[in-house]
C-alpha atoms as a PDB file:
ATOM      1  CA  UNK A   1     121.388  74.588 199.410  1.00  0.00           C
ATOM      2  CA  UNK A   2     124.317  77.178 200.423  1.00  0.00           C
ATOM      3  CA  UNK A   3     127.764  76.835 198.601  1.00  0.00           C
ATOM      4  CA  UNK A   4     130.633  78.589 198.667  1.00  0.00           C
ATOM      5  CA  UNK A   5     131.876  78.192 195.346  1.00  0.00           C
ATOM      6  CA  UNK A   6     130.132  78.097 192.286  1.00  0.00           C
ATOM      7  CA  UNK A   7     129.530  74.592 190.334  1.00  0.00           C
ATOM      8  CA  UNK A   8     130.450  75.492 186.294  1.00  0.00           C
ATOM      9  CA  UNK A   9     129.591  72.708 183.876  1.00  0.00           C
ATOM     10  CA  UNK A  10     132.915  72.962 181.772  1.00  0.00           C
ATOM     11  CA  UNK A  11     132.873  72.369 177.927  1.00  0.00           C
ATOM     12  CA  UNK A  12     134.116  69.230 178.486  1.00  0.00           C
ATOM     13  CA  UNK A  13     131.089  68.235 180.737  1.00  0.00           C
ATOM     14  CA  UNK A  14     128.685  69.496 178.225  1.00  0.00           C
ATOM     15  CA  UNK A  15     130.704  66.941 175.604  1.00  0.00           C
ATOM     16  CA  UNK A  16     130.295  64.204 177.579  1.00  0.00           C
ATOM     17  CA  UNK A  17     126.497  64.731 177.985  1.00  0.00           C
ATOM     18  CA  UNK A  18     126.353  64.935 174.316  1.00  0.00           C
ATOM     19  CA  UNK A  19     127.834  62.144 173.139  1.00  0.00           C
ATOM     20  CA  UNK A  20     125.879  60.033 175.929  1.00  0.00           C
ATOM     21  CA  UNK A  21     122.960  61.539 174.346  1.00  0.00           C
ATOM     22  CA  UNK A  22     123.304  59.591 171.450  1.00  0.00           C
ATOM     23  CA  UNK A  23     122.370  56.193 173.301  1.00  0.00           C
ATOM     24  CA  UNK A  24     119.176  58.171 174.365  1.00  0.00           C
ATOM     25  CA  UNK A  25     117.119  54.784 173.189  1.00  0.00           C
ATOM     26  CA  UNK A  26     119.818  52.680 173.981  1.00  0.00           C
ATOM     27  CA  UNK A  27     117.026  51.321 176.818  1.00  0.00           C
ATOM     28  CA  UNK A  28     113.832  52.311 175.401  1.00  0.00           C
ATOM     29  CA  UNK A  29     110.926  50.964 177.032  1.00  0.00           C
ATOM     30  CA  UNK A  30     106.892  50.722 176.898  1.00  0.00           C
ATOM     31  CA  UNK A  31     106.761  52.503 180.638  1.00  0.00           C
ATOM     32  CA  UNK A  32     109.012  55.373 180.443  1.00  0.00           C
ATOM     33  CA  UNK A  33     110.437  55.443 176.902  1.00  0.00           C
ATOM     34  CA  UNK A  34     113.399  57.179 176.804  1.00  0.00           C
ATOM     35  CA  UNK A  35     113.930  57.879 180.546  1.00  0.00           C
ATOM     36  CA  UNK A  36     116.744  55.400 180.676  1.00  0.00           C
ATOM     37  CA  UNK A  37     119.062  57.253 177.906  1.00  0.00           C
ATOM     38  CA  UNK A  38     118.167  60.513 179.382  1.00  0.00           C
ATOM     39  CA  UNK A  39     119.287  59.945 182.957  1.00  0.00           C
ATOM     40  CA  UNK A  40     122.503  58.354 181.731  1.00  0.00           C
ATOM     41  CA  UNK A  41     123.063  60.912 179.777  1.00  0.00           C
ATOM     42  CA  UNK A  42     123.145  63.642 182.507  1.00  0.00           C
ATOM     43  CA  UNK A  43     125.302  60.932 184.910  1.00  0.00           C
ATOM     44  CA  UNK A  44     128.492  62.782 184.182  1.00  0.00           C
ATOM     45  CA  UNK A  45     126.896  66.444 185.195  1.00  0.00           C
ATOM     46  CA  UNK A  46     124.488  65.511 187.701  1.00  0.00           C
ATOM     47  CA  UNK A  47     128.013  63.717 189.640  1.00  0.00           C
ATOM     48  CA  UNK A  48     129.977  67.325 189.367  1.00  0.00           C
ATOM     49  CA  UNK A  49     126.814  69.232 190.180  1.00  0.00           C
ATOM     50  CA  UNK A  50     126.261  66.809 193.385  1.00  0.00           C
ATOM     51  CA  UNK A  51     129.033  66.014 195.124  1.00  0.00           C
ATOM     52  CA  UNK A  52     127.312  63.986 197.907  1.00  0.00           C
ATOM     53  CA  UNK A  53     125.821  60.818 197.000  1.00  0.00           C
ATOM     54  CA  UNK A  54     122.096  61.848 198.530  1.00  0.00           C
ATOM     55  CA  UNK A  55     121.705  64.821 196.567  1.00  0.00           C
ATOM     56  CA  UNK A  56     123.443  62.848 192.758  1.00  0.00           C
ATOM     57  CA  UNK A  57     120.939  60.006 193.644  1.00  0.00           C
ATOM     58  CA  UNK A  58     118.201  62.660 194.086  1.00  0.00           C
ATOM     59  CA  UNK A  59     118.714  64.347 190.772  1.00  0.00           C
ATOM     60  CA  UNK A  60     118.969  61.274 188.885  1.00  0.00           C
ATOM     61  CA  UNK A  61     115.465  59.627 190.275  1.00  0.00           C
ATOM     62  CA  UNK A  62     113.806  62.663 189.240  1.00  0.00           C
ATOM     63  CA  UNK A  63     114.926  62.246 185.683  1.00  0.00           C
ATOM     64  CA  UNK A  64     113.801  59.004 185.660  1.00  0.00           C
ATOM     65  CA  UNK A  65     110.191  59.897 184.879  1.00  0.00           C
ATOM     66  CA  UNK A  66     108.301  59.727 182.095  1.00  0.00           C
ATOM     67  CA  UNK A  67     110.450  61.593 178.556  1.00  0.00           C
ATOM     68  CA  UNK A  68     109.973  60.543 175.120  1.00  0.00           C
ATOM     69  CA  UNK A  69     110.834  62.562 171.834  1.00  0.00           C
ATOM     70  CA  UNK A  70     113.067  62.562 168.800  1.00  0.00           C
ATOM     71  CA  UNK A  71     116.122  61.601 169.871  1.00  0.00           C
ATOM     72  CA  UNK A  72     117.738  64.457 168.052  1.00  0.00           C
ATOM     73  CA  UNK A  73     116.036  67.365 169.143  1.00  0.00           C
ATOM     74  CA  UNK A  74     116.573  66.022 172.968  1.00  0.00           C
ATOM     75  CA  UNK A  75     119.766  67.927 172.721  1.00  0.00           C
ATOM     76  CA  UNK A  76     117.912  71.179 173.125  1.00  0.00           C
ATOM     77  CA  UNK A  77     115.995  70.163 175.952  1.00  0.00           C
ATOM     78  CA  UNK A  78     119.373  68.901 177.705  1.00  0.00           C
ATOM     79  CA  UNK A  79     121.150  71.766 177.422  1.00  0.00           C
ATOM     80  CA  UNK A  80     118.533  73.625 178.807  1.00  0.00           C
ATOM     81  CA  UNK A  81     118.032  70.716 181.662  1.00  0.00           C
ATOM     82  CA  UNK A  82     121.959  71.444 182.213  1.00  0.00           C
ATOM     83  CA  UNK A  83     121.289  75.076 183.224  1.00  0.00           C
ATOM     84  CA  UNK A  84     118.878  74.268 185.515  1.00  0.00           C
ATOM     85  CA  UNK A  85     120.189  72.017 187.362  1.00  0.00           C
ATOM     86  CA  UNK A  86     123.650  74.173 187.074  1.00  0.00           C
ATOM     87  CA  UNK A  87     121.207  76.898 189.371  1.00  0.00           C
ATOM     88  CA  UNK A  88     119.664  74.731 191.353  1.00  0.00           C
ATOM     89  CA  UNK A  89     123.181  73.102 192.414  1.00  0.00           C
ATOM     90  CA  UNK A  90     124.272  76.780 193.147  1.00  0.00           C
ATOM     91  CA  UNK A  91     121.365  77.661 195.169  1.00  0.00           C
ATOM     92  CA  UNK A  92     119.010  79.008 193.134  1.00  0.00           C
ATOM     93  CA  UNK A  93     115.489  78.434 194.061  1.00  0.00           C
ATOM     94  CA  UNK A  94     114.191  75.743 191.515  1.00  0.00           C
ATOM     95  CA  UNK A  95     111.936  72.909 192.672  1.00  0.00           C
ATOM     96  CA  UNK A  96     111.984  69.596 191.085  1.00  0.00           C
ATOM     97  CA  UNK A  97     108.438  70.152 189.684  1.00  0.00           C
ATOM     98  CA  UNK A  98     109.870  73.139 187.740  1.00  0.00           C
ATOM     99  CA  UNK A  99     112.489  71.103 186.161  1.00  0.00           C
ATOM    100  CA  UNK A 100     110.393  68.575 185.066  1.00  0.00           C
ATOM    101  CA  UNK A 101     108.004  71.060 184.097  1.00  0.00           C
ATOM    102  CA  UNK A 102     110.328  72.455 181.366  1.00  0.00           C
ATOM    103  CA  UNK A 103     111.432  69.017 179.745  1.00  0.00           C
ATOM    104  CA  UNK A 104     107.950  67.875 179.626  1.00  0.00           C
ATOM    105  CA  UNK A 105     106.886  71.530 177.501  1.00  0.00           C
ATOM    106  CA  UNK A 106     109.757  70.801 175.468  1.00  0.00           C
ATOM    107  CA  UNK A 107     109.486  67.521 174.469  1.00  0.00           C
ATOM    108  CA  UNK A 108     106.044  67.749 172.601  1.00  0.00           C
ATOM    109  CA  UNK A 109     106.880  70.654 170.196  1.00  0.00           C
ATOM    110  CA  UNK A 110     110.377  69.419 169.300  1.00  0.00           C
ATOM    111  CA  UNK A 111     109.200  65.720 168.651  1.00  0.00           C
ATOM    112  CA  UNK A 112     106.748  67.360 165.657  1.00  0.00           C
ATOM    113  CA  UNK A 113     109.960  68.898 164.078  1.00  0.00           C
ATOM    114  CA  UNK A 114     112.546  65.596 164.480  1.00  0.00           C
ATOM    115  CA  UNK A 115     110.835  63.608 161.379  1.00  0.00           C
ATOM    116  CA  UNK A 116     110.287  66.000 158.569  1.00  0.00           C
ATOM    117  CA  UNK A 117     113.828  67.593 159.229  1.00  0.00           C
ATOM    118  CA  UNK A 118     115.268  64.305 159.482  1.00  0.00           C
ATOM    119  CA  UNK A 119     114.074  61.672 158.098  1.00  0.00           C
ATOM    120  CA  UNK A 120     111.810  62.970 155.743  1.00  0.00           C
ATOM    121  CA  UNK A 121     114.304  65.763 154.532  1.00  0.00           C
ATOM    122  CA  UNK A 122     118.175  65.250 155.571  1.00  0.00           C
ATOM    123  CA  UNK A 123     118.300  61.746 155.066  1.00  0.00           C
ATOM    124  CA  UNK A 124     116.584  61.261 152.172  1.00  0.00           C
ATOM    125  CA  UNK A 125     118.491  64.072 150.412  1.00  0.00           C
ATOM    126  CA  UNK A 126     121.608  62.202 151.472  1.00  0.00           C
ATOM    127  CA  UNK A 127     120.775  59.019 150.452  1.00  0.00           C
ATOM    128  CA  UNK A 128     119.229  60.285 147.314  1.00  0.00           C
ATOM    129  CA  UNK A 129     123.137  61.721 146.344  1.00  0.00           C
ATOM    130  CA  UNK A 130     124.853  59.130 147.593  1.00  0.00           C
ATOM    131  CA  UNK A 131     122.383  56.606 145.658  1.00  0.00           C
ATOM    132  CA  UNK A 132     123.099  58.656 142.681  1.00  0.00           C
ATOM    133  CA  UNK A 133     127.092  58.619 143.175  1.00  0.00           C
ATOM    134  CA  UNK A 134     126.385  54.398 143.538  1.00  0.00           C
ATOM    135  CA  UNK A 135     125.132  54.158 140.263  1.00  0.00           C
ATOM    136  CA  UNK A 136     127.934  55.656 138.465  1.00  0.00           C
ATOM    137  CA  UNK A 137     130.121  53.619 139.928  1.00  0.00           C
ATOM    138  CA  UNK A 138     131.639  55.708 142.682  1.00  0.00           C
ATOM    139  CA  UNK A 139     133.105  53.884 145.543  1.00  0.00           C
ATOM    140  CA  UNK A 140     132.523  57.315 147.782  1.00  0.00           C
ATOM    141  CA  UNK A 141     129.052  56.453 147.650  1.00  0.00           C
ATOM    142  CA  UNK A 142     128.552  54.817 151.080  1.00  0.00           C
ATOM    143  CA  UNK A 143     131.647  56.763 152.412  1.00  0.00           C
ATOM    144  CA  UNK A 144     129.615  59.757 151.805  1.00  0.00           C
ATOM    145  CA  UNK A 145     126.524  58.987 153.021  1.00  0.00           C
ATOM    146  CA  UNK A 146     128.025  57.617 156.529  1.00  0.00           C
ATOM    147  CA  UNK A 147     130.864  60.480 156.843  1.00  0.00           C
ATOM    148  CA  UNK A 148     128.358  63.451 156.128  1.00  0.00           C
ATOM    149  CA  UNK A 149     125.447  62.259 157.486  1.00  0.00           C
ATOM    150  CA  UNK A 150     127.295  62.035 161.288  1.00  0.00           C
ATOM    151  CA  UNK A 151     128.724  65.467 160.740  1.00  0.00           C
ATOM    152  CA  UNK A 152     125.401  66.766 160.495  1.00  0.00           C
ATOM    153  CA  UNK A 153     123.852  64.948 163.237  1.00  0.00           C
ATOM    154  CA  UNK A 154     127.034  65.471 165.484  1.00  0.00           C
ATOM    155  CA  UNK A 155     126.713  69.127 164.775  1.00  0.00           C
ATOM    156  CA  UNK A 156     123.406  69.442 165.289  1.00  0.00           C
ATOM    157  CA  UNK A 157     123.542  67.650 168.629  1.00  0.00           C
ATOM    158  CA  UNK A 158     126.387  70.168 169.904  1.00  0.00           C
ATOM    159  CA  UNK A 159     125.388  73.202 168.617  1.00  0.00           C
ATOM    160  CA  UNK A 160     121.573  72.809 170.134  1.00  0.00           C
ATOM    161  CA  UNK A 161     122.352  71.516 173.313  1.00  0.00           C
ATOM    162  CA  UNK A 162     124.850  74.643 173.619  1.00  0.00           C
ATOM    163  CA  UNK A 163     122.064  76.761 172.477  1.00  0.00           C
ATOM    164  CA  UNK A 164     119.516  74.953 175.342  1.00  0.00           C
ATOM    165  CA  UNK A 165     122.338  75.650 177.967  1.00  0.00           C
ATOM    166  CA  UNK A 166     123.309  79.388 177.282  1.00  0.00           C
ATOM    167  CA  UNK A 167     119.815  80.677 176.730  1.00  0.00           C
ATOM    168  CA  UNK A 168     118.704  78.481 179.605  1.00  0.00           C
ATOM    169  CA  UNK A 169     114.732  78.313 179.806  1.00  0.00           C
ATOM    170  CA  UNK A 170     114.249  81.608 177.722  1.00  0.00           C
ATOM    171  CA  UNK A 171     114.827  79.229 175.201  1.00  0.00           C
ATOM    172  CA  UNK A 172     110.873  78.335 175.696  1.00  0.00           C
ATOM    173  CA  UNK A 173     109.990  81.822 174.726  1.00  0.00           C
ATOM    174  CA  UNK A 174     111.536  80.986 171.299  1.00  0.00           C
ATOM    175  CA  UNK A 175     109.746  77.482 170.841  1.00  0.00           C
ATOM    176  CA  UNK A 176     106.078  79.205 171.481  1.00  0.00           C
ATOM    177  CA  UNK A 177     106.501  81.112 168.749  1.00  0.00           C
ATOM    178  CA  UNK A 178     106.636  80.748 164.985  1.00  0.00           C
ATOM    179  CA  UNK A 179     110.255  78.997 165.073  1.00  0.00           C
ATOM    180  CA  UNK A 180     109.170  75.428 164.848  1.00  0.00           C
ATOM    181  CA  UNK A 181     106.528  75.980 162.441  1.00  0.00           C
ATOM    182  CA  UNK A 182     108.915  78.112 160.034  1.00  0.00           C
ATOM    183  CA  UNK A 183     112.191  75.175 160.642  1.00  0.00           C
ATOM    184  CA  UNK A 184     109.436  72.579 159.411  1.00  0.00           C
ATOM    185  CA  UNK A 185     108.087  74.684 156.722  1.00  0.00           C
ATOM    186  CA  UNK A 186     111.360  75.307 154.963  1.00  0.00           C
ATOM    187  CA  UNK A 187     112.629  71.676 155.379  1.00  0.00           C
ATOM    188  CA  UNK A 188     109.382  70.152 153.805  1.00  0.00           C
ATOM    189  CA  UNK A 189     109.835  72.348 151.126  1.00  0.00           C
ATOM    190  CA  UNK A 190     113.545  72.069 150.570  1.00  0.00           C
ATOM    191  CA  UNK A 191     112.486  67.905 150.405  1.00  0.00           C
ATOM    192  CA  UNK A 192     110.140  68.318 147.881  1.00  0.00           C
ATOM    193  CA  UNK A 193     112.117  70.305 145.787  1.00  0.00           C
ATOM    194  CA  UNK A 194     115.058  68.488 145.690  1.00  0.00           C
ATOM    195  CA  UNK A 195     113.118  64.985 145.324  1.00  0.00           C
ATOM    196  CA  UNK A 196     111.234  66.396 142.524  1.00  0.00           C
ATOM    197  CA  UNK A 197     114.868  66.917 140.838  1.00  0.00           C
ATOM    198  CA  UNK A 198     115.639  63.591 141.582  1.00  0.00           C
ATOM    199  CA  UNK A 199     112.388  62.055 140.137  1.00  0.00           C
ATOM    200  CA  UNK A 200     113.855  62.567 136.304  1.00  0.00           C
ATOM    201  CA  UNK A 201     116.979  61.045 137.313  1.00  0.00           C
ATOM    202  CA  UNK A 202     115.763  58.093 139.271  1.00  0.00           C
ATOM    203  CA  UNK A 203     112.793  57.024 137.233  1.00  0.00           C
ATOM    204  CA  UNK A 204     112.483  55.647 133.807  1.00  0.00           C
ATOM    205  CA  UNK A 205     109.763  55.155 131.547  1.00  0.00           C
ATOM    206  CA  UNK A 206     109.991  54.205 128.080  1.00  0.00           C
ATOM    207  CA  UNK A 207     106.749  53.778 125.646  1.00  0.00           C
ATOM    208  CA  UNK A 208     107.510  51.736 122.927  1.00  0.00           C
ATOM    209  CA  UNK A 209     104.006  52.243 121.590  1.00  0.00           C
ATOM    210  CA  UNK A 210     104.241  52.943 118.205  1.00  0.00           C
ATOM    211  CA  UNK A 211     102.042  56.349 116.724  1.00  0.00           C
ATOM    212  CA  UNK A 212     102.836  56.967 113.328  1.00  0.00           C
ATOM    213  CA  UNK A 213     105.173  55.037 110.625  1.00  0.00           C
ATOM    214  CA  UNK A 214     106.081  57.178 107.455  1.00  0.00           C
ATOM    215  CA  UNK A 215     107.680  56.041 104.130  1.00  0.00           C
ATOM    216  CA  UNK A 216     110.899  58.019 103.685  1.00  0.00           C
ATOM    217  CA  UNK A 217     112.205  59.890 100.214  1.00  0.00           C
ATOM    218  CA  UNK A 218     115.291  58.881  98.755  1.00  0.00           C
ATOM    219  CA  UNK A 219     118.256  60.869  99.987  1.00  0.00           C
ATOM    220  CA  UNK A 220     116.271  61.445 103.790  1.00  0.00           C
ATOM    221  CA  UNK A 221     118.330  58.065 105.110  1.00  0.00           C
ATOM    222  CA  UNK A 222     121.323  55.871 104.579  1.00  0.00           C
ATOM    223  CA  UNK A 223     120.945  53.408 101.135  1.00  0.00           C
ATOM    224  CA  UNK A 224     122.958  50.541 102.559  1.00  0.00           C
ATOM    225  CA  UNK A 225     123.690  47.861  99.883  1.00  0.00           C
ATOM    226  CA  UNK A 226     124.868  44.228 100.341  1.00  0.00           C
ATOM    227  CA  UNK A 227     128.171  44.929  98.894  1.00  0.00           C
ATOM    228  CA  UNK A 228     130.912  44.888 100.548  1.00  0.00           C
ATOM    229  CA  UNK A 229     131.880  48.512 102.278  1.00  0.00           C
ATOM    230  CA  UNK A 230     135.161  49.891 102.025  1.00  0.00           C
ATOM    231  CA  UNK A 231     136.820  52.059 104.204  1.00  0.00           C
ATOM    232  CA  UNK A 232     135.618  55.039 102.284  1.00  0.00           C
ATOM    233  CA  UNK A 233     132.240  53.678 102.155  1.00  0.00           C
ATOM    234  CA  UNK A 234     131.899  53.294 105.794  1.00  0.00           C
ATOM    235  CA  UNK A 235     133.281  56.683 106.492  1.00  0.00           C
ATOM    236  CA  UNK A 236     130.650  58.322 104.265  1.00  0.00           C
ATOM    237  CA  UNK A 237     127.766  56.316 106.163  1.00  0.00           C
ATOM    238  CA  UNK A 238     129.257  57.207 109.286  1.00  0.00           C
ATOM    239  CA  UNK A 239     128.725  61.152 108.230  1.00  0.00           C
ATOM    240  CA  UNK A 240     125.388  61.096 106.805  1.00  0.00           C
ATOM    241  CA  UNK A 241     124.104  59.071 110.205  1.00  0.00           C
ATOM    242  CA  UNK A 242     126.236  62.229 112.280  1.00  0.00           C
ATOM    243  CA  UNK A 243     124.380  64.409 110.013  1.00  0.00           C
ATOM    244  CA  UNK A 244     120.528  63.503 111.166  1.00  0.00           C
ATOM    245  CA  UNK A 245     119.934  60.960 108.345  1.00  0.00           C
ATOM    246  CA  UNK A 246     118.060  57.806 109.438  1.00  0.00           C
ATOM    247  CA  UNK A 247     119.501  54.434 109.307  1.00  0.00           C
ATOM    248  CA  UNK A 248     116.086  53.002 107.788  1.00  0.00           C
ATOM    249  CA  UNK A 249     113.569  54.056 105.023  1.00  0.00           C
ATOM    250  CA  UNK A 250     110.874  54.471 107.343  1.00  0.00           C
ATOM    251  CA  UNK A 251     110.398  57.042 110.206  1.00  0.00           C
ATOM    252  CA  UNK A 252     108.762  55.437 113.446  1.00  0.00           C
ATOM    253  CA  UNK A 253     107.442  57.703 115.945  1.00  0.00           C
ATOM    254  CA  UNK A 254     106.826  56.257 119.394  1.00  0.00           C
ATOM    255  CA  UNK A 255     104.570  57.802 122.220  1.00  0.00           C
ATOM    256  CA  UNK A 256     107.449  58.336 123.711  1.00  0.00           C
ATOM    257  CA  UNK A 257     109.135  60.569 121.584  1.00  0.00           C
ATOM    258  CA  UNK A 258     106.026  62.958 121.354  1.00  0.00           C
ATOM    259  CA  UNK A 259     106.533  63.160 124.948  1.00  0.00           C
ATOM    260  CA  UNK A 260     110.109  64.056 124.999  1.00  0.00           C
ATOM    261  CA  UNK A 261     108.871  67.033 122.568  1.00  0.00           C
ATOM    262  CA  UNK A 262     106.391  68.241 125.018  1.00  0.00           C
ATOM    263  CA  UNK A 263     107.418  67.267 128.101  1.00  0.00           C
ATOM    264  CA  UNK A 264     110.671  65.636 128.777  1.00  0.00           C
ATOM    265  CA  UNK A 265     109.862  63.501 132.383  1.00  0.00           C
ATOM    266  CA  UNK A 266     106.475  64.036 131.985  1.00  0.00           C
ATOM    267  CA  UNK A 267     105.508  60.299 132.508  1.00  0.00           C
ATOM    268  CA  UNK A 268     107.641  59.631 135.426  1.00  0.00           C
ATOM    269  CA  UNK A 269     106.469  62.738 137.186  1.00  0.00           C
ATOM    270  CA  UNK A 270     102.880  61.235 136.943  1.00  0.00           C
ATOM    271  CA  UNK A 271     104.169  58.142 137.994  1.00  0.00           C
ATOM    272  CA  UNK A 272     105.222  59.849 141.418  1.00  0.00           C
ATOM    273  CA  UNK A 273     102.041  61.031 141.867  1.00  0.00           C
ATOM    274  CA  UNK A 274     100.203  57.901 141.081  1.00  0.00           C
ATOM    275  CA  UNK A 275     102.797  56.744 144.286  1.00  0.00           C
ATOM    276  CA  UNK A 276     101.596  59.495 146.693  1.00  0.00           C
ATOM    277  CA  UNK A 277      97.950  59.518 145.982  1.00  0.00           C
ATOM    278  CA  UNK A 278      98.487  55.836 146.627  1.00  0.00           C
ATOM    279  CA  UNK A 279     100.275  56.435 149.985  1.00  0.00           C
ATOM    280  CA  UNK A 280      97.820  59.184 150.789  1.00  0.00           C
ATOM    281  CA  UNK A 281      95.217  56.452 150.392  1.00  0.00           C
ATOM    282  CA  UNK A 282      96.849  54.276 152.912  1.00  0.00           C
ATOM    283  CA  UNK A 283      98.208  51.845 150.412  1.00  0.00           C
ATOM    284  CA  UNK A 284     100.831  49.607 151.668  1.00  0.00           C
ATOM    285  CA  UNK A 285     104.023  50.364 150.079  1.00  0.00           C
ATOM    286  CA  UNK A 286     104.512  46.341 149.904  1.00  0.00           C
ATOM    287  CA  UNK A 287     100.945  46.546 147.337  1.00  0.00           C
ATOM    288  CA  UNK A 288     102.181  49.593 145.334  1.00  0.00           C
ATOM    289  CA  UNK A 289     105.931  47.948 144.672  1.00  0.00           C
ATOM    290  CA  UNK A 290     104.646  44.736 143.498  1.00  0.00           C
ATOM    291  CA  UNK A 291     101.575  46.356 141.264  1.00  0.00           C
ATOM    292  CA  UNK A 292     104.889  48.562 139.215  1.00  0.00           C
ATOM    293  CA  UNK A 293     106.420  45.278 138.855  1.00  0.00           C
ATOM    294  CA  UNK A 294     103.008  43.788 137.416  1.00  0.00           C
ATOM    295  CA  UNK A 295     102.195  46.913 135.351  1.00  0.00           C
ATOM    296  CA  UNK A 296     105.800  46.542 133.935  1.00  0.00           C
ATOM    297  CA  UNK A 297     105.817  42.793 133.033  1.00  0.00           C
ATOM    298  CA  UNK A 298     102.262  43.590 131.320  1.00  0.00           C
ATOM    299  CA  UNK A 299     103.314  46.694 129.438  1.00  0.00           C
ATOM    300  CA  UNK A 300     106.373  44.834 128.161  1.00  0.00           C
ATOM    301  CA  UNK A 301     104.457  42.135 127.334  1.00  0.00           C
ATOM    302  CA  UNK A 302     101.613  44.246 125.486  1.00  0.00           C
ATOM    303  CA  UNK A 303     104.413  46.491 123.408  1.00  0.00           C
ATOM    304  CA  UNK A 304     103.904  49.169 125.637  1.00  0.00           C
ATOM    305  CA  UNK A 305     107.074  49.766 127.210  1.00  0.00           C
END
């Protein structure tokens, strides 16, 4: 193809491609996945690119083929798509084969990086904060959660499918390497260490089991007498309980406690692993929910917790 001019994909084309990318399932189905969101996504640059009808109808059956991957790392694999066709529209010599080519090398890697950043990192993280604003009270809770969480994504959608279209298909060079493997490295271990922060807030587990029961001296707690207590009565029983004495003449140590000493969280951290051997196993989560609300109706039951 010969033009006199050159075809430029402003900013404002690049926008619209992004923001269409985010019905990229919108018509998901068993044949082609996610070809239906991709081609409409590219509508509004494939129609600047291809001023006659023949040659926009053209570009858009060929991106109705076969593409499926998270739908948040197709923004790389866009912008790079966006280049392309850019140089093919100006003459450049790049078959259809080529261009397909390149989305189809792309997709695989970037779908293995989608989930652990995402879902299994970012959101959680997210949720996990704005769970923990929720049960203070905070209103901001959800507010947070929806606000921050589309900033990200947003962001991310922009700023990669900007990246795809400047570095063009050099961007490949980058994927081959250790870049995926180090983004999913860091994320997985950024999620683990911030859930394992969250595991003392979130869970609780109390033993009531009793260990040891020993008879107090006189003077080591509070002699309350069945006399009426004045207000300078009360005032000294109010000091010697702020002052460590104990409100009965015997000293009850729970399992509990001796756990606290050693370990504070201990229990609940063993609970969490309990969970993922379980889901390691293949449990259903369903089985594993249900057998904590068993175990906790027994314990209770027993004097346990």
């Amino acid at each position: 193809m010969t033009v006199d001019k050159k075809i430029t994909l402003s900013k404002s084309d690049r926008r619209k491609v992004m923001f269409r990318s985010q019905f990229l399932q919108g018509s998901w189905n068993y044949e082609r996945m996610q070809n239906g969101g991709w081609a409409f996504s590219l509508i509004p640059a494939l129609k600047k690119l291809y001023p006659q009808p023949t040659e926009a109808q053209a570009a858009l059956k060929r991106h109705l083929e076969f593409f499926n991957t998270h739908p948040y790392v197709a923004a790389p694999i866009l912008g790079v798509t966006l280049a392309l066709e850019e140089d093919k529209a100006n003459g450049a010599e790049i078959d259809e084969a080529a261009i397909q080519g390149v989305k189809v090398g792309m997709m695989g890697p970037l779908a293995g990086i989608g989930d652990p950043v995402f879902w299994f990192t970012v959101r959680p993280i997210l949720g996990a904060i704005a769970a923990s604003l929720a049960t203070s009270g905070s209103v901001i809770a959800p507010l947070f959660f929806f606000i921050v969480w589309n900033v990200l994504r947003t962001g991310f959608l922009w700023y990669t499918q900007e990246l795809g279209y400047k570095q063009g298909s050099n961007i490949t060079n980058d994927l081959s390497g250790g870049l995926l493997q180090t983004i999913t490295k860091g994320a997985s271990i950024l999620g683990m260490f911030v859930m394992g922060i969250l595991v003392q807030r979130w869970t609780s587990i109390n033993f009531k089991l009793e260990v040891a029961r020993v008879q107090l001296s006189e003077g080591a707690y509070i002699n309350f007498t069945d006399e009426n207590i004045t207000g300078t009565a009360l005032q000294k029983i109010l000091g010697q309980a702020a002052s460590g004495l104990s409100l009965s003449p015997e000293k009850v140590t729970t399992l509990q406690q001796n756990l606290n000493e050693l370990i504070p969280g201990f229990a609940a951290l063993l609970l969490t692993f309990a969970c993922m051997w379980l889901l390691k196993k293949k449990v259903n989560p369903i089985i594993i929910i249900f057998g904590l609300f068993g175990l906790g109706i027994l314990g209770h039951l027993a004097g346990i917790f």
